[in-house]
PDB file of N, CA and C in Angstrom:
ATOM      1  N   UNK A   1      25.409 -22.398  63.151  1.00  0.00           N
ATOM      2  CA  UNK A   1      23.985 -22.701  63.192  1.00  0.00           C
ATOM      3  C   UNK A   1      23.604 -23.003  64.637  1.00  0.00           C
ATOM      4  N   UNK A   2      22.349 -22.636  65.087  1.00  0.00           N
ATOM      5  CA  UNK A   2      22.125 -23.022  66.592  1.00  0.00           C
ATOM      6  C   UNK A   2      21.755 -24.649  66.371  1.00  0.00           C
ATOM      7  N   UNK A   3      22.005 -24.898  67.829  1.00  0.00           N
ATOM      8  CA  UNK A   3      21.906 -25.942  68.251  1.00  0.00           C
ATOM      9  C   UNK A   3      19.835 -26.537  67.857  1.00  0.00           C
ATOM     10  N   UNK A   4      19.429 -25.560  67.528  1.00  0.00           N
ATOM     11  CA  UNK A   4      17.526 -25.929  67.499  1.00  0.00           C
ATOM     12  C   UNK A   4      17.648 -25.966  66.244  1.00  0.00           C
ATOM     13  N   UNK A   5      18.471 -25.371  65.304  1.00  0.00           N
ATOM     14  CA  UNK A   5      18.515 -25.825  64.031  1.00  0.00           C
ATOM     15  C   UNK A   5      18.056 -24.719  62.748  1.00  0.00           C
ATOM     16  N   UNK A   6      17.397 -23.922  63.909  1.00  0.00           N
ATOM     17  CA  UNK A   6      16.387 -22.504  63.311  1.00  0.00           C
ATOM     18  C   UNK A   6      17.347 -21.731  63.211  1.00  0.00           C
ATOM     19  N   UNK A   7      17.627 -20.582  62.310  1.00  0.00           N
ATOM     20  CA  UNK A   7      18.383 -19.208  62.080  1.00  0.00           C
ATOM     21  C   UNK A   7      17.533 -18.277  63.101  1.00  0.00           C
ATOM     22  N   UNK A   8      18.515 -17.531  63.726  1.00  0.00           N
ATOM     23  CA  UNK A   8      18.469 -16.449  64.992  1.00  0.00           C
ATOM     24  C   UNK A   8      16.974 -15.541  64.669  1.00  0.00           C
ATOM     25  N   UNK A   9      16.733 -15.640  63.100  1.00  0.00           N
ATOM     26  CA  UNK A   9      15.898 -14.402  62.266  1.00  0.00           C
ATOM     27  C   UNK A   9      14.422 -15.120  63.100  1.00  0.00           C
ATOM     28  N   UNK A  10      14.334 -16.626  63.156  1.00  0.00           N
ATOM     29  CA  UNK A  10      13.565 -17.174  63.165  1.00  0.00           C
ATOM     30  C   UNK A  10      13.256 -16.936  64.623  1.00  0.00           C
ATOM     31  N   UNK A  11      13.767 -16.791  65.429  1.00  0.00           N
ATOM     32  CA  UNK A  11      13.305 -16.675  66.787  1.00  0.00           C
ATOM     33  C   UNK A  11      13.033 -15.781  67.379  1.00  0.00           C
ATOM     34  N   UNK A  12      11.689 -15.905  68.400  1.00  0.00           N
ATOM     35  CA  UNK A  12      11.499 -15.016  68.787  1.00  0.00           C
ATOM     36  C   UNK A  12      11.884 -14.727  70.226  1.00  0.00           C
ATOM     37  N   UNK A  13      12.340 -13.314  70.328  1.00  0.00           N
ATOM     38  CA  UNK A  13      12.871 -13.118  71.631  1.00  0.00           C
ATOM     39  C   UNK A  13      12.308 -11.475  72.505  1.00  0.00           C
ATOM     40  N   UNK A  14      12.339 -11.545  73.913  1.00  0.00           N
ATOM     41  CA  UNK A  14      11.535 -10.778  74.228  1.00  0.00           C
ATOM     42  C   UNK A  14      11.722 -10.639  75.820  1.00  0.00           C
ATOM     43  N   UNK A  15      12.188  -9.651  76.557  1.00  0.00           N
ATOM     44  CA  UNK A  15      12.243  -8.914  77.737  1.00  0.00           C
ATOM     45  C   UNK A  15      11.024  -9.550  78.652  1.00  0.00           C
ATOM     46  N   UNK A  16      11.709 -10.291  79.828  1.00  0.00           N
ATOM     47  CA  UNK A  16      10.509 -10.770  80.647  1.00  0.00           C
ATOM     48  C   UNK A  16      10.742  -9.434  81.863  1.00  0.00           C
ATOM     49  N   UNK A  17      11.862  -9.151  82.232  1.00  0.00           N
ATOM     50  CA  UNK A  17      11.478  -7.826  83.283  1.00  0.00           C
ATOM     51  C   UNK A  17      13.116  -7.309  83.433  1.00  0.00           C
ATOM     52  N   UNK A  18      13.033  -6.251  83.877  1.00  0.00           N
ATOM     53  CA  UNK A  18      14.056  -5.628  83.939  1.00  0.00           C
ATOM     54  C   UNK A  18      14.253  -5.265  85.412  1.00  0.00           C
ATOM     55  N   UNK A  19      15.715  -4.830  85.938  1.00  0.00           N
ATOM     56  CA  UNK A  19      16.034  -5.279  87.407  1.00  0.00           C
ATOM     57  C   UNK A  19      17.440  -4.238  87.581  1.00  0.00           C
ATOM     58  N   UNK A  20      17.164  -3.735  88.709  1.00  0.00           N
ATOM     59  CA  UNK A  20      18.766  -3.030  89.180  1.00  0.00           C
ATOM     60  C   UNK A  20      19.136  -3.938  90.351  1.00  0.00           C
ATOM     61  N   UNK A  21      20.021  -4.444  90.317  1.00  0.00           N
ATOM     62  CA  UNK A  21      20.834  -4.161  91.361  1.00  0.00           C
ATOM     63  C   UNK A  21      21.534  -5.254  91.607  1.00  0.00           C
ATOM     64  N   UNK A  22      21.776  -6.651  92.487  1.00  0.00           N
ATOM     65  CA  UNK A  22      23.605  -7.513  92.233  1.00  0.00           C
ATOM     66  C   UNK A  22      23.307  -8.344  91.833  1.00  0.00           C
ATOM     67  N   UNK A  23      24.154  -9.190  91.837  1.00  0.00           N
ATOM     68  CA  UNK A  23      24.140 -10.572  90.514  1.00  0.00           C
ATOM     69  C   UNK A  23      23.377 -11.340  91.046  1.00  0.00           C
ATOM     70  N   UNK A  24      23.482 -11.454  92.590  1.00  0.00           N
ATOM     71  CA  UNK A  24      22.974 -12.722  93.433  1.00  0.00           C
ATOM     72  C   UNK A  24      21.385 -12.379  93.439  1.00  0.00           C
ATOM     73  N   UNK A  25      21.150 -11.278  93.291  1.00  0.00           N
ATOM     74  CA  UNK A  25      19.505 -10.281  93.309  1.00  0.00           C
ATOM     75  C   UNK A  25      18.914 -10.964  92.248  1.00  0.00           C
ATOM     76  N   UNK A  26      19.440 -10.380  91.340  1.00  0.00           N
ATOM     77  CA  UNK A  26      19.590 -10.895  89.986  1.00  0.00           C
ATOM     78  C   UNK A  26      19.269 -12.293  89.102  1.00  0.00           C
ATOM     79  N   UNK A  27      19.399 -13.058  89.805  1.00  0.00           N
ATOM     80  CA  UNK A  27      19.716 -14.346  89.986  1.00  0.00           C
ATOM     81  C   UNK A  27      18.403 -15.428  90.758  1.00  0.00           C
ATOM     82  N   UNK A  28      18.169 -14.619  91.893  1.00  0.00           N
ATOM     83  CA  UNK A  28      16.981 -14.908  92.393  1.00  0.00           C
ATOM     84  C   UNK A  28      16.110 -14.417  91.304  1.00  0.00           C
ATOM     85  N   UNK A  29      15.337 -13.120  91.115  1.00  0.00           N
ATOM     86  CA  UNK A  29      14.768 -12.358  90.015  1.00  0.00           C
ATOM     87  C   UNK A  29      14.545 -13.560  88.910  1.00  0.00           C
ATOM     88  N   UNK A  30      15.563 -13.885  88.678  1.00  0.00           N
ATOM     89  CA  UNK A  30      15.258 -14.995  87.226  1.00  0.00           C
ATOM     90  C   UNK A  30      14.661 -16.284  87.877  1.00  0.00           C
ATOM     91  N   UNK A  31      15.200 -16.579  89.000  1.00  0.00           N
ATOM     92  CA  UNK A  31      14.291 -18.363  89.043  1.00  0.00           C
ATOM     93  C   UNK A  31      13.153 -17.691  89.320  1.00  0.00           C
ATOM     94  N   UNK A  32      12.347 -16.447  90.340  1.00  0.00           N
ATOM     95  CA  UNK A  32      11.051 -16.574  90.657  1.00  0.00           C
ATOM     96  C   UNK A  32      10.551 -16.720  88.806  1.00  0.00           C
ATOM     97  N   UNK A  33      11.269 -15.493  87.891  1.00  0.00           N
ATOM     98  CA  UNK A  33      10.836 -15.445  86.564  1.00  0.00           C
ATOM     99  C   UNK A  33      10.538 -16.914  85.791  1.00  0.00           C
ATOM    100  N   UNK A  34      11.301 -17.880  86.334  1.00  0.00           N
ATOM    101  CA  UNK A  34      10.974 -19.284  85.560  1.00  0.00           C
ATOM    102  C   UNK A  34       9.786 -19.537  86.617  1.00  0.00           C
ATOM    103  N   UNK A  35       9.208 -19.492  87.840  1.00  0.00           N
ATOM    104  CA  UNK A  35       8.440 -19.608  88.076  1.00  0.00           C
ATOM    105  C   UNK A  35       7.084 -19.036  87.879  1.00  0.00           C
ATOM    106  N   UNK A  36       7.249 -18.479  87.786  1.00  0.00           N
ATOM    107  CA  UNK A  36       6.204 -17.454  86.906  1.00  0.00           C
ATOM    108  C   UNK A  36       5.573 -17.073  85.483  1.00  0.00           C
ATOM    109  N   UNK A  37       6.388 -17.321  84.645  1.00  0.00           N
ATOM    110  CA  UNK A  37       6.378 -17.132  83.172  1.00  0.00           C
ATOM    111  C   UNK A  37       5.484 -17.856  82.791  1.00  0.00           C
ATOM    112  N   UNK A  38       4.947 -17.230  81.913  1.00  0.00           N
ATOM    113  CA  UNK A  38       3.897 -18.369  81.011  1.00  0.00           C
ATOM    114  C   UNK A  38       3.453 -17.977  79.789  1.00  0.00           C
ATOM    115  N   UNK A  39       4.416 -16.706  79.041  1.00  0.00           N
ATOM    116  CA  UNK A  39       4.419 -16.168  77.976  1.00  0.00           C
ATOM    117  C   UNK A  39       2.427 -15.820  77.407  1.00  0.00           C
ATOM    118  N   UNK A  40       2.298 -16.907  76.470  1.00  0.00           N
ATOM    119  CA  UNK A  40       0.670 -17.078  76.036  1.00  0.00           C
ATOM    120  C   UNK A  40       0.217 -18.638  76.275  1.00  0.00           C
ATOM    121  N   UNK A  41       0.501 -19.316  76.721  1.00  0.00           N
ATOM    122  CA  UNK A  41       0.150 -20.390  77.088  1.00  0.00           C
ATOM    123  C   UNK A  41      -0.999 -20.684  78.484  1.00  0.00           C
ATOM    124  N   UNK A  42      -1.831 -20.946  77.872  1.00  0.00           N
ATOM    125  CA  UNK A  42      -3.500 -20.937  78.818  1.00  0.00           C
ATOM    126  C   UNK A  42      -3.461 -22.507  80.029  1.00  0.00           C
ATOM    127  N   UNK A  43      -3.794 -22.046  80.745  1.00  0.00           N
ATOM    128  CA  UNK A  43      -3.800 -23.445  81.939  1.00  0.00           C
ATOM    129  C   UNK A  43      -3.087 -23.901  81.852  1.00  0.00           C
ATOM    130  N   UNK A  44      -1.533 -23.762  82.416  1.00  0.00           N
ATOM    131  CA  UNK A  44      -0.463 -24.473  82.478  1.00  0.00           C
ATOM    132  C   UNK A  44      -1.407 -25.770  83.674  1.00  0.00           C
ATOM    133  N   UNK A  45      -1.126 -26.798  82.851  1.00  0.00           N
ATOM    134  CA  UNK A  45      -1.089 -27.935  84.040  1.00  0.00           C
ATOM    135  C   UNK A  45       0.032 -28.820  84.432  1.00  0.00           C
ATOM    136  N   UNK A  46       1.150 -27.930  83.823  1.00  0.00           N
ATOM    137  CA  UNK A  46       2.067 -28.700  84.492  1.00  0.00           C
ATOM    138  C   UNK A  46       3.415 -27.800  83.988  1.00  0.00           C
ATOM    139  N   UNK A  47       4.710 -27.356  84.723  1.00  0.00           N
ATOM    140  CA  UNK A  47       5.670 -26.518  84.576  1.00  0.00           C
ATOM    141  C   UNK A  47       6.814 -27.484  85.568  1.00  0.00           C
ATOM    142  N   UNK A  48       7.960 -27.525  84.050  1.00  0.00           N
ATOM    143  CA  UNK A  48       9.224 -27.753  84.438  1.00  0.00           C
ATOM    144  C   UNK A  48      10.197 -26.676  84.435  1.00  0.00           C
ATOM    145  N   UNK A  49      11.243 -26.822  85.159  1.00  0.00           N
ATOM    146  CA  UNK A  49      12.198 -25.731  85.202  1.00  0.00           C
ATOM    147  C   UNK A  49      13.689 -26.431  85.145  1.00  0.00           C
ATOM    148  N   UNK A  50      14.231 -26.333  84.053  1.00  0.00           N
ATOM    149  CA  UNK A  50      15.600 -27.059  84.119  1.00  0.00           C
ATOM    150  C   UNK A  50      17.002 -25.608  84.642  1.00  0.00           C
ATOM    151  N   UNK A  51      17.442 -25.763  85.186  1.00  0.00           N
ATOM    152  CA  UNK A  51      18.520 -24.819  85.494  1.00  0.00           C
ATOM    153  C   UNK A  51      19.865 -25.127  84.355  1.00  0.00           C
ATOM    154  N   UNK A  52      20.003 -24.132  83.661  1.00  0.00           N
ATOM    155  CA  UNK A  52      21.286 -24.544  82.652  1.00  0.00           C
ATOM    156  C   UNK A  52      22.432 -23.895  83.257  1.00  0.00           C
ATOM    157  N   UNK A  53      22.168 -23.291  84.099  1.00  0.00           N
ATOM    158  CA  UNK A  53      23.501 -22.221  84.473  1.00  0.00           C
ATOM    159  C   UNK A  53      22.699 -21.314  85.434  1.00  0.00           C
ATOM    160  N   UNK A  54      23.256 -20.453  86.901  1.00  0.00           N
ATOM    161  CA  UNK A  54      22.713 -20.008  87.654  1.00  0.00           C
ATOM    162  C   UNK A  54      22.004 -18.029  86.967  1.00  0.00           C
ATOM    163  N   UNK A  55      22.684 -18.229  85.651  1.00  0.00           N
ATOM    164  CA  UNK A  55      22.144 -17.378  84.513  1.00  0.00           C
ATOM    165  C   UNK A  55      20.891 -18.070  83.557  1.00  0.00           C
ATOM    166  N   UNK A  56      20.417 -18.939  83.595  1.00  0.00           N
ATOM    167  CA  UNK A  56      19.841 -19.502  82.208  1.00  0.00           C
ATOM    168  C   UNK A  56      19.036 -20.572  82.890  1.00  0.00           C
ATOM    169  N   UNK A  57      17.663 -20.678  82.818  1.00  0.00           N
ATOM    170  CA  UNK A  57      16.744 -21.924  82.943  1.00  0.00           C
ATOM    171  C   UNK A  57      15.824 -22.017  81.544  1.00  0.00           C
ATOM    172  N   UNK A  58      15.612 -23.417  81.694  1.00  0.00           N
ATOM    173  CA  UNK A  58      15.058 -23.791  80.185  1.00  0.00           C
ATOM    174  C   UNK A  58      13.550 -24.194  81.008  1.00  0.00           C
ATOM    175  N   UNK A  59      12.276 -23.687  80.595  1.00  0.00           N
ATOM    176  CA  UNK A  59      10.873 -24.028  80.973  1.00  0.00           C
ATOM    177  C   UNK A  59      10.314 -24.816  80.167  1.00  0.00           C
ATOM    178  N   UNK A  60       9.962 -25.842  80.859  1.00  0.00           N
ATOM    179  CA  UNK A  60       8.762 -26.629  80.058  1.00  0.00           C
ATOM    180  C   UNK A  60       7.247 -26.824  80.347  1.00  0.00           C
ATOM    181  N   UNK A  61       6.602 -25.683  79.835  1.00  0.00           N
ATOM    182  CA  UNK A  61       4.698 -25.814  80.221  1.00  0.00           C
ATOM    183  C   UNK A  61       3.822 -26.722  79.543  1.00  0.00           C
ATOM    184  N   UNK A  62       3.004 -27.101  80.270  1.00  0.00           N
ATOM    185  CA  UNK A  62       2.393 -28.216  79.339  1.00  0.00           C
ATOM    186  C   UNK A  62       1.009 -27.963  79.937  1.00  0.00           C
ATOM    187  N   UNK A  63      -0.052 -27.573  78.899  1.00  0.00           N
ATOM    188  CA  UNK A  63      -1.741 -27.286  78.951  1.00  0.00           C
ATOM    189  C   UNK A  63      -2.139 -28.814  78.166  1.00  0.00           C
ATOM    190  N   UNK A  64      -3.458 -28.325  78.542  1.00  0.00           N
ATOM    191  CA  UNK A  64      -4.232 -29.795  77.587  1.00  0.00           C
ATOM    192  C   UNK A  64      -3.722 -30.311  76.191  1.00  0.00           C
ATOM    193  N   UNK A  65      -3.389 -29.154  75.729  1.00  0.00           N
ATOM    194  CA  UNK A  65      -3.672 -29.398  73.791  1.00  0.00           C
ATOM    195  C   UNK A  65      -2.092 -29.668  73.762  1.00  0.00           C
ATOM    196  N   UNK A  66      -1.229 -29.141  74.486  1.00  0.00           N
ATOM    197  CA  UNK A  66       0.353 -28.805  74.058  1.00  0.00           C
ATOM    198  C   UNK A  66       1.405 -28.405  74.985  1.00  0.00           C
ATOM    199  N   UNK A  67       2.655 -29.314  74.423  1.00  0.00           N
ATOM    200  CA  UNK A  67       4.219 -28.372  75.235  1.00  0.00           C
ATOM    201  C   UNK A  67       4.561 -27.556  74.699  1.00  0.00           C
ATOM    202  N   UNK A  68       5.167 -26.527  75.402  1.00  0.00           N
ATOM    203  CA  UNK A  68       6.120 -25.229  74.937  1.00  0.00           C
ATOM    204  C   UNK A  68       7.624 -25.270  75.833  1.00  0.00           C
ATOM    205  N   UNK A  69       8.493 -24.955  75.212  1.00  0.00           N
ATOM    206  CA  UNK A  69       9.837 -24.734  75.512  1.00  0.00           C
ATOM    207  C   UNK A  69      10.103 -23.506  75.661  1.00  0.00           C
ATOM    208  N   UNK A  70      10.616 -22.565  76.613  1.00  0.00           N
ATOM    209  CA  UNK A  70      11.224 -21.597  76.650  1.00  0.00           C
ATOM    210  C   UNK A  70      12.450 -21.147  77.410  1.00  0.00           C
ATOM    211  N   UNK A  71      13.576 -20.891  76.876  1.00  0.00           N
ATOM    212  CA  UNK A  71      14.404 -20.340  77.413  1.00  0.00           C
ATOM    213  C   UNK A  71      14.706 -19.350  78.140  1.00  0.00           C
ATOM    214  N   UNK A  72      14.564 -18.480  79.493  1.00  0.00           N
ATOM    215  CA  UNK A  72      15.061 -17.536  79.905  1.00  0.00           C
ATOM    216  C   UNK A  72      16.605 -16.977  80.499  1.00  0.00           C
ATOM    217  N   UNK A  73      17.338 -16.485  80.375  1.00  0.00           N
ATOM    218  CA  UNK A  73      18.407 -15.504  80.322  1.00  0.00           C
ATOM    219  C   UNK A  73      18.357 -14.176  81.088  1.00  0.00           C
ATOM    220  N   UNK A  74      19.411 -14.504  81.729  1.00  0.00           N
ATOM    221  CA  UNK A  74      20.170 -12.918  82.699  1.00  0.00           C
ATOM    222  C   UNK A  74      20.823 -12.652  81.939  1.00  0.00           C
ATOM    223  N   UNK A  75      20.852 -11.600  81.298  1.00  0.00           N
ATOM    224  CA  UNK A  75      21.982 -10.237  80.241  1.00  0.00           C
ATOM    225  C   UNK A  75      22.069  -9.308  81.357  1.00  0.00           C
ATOM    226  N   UNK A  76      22.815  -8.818  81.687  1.00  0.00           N
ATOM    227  CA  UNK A  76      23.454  -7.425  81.866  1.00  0.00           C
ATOM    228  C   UNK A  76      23.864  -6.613  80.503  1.00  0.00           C
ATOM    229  N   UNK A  77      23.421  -5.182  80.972  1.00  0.00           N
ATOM    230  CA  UNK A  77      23.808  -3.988  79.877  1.00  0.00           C
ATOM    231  C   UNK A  77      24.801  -3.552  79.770  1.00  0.00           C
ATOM    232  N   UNK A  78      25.807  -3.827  78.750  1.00  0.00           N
ATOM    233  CA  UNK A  78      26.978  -3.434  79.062  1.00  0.00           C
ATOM    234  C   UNK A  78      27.129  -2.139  78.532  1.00  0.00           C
ATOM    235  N   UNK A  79      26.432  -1.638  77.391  1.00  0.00           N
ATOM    236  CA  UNK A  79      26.635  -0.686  76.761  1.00  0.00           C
ATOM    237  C   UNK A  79      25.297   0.177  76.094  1.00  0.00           C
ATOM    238  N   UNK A  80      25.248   1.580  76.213  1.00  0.00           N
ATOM    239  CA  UNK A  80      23.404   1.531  76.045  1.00  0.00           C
ATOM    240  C   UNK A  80      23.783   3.229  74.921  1.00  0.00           C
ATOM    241  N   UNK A  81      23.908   3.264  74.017  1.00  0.00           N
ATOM    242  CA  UNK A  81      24.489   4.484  72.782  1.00  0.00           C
ATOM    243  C   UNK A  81      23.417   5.364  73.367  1.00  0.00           C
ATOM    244  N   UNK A  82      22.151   5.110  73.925  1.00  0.00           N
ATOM    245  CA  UNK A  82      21.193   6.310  73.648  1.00  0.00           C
ATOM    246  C   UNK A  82      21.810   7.113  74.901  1.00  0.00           C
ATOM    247  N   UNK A  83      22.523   6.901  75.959  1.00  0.00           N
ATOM    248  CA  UNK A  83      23.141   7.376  77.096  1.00  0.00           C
ATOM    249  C   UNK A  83      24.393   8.261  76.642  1.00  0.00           C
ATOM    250  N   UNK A  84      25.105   7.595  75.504  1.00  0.00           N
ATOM    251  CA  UNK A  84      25.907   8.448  75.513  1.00  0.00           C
ATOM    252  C   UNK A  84      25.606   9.774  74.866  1.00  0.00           C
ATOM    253  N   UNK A  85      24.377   9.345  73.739  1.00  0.00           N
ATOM    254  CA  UNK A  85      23.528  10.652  73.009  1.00  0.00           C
ATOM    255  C   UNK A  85      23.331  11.640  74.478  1.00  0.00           C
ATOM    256  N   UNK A  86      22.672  11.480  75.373  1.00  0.00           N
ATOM    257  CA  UNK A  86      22.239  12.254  76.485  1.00  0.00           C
ATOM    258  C   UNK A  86      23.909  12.571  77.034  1.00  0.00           C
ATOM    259  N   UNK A  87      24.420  11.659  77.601  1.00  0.00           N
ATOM    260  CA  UNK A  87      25.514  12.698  78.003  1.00  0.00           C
ATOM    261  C   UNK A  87      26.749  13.829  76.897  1.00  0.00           C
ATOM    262  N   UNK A  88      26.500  13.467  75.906  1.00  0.00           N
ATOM    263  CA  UNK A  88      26.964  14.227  75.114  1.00  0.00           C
ATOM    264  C   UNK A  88      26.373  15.817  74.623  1.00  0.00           C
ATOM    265  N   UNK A  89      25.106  15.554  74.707  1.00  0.00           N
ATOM    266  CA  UNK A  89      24.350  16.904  74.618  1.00  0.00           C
ATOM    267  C   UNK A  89      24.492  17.904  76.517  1.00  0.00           C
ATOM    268  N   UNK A  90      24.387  17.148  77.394  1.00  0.00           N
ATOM    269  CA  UNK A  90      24.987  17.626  78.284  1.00  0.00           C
ATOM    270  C   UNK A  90      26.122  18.310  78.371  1.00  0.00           C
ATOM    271  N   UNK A  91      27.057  17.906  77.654  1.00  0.00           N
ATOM    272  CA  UNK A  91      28.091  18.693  77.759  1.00  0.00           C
ATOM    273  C   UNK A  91      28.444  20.565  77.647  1.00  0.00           C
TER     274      UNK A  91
END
């Protein structure tokens, strides 16, 4: 069970930007992304950024009415099937 208590079904998850090139690139890319993010949340008046790992910051926005929590994440692609569809018809 996760640690929030919710089943995986329950959450929602979603691509903030996509990026070529090194880890350390990479890495930067995600803190400006915690700086930046603000999913649907109107007049942030106030944004925390906790660092969980130089992969992973946890955001906390806070508008008039309400807080929101969000997690962002560096994944790398390790494996992508629709590539191998294309190189296989290549052949």
């Amino acid at each position: 069970m996760p640690v929030s208590g919710v089943s995986d079904a329950d959450q929602e998850a979603q691509r903030v930007t996509e990026f070529e090139g090194s880890a350390e690139e990479a890495e930067k890319v995600l803190l400006q992304a915690a700086h930046t993010y603000g999913h649907t949340v109107r007049k942030v008046r106030r944004r925390e950024i906790f660092e969980a790992s130089k992969r992973s910051y946890f955001i906390r926005l806070q508008n008039r009415v309400a807080t929101y929590g969000f997690l962002i994440q560096l994944a790398e692609l390790v494996h992508d099937s629709d590539t191998e569809d294309q190189d296989s018809h290549a052949a």
